[in-house]
Protein backbone atom coordinates (compact mmCIF):
# COMPACT_ATOMS: atom_id res chain seq x y z
CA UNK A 1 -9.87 43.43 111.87
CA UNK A 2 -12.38 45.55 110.48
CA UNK A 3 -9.57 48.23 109.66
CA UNK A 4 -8.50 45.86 107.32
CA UNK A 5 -11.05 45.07 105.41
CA UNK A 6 -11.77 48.46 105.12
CA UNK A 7 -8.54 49.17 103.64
CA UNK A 8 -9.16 46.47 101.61
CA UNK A 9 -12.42 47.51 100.12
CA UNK A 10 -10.79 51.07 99.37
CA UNK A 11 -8.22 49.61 97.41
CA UNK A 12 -10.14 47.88 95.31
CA UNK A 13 -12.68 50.54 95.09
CA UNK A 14 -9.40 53.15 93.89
CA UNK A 15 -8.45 50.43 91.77
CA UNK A 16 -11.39 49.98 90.09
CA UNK A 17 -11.20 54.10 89.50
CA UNK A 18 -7.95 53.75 88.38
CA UNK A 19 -8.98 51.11 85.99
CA UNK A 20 -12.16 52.99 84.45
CA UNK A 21 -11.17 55.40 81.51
CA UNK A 22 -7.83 54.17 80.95
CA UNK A 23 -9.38 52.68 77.99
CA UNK A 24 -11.67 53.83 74.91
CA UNK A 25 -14.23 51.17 75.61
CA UNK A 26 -16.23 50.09 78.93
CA UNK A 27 -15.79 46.69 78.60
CA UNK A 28 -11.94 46.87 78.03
CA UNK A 29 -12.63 48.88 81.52
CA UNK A 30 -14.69 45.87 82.72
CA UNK A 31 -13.07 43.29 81.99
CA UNK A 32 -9.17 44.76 83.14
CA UNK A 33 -11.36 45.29 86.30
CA UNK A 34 -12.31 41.73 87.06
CA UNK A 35 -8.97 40.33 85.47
CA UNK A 36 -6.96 42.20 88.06
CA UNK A 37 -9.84 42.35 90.99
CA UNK A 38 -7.60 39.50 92.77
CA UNK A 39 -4.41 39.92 92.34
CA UNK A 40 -3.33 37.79 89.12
């Protein structure tokens, strides 16, 4: 079980990489973080 969140939390950690500098501005980076953080 703790696998799992584990792979979890390094998803959304290489997401949230992914996600940074994609953009011109940090809070375009910000808020696509948070607006795709779960999923939607």
């Amino acid at each position: 079980m703790a696998e799992d969140g584990e792979e979890k939390l390094l998803a959304t950690v290489q997401h949230i990489v992914q996600t940074l500098g994609s953009s011109d501005t940090m809070t375009e980076d910000i808020l696509k973080v948070f607006s795709n953080y779960d999923g939607r």
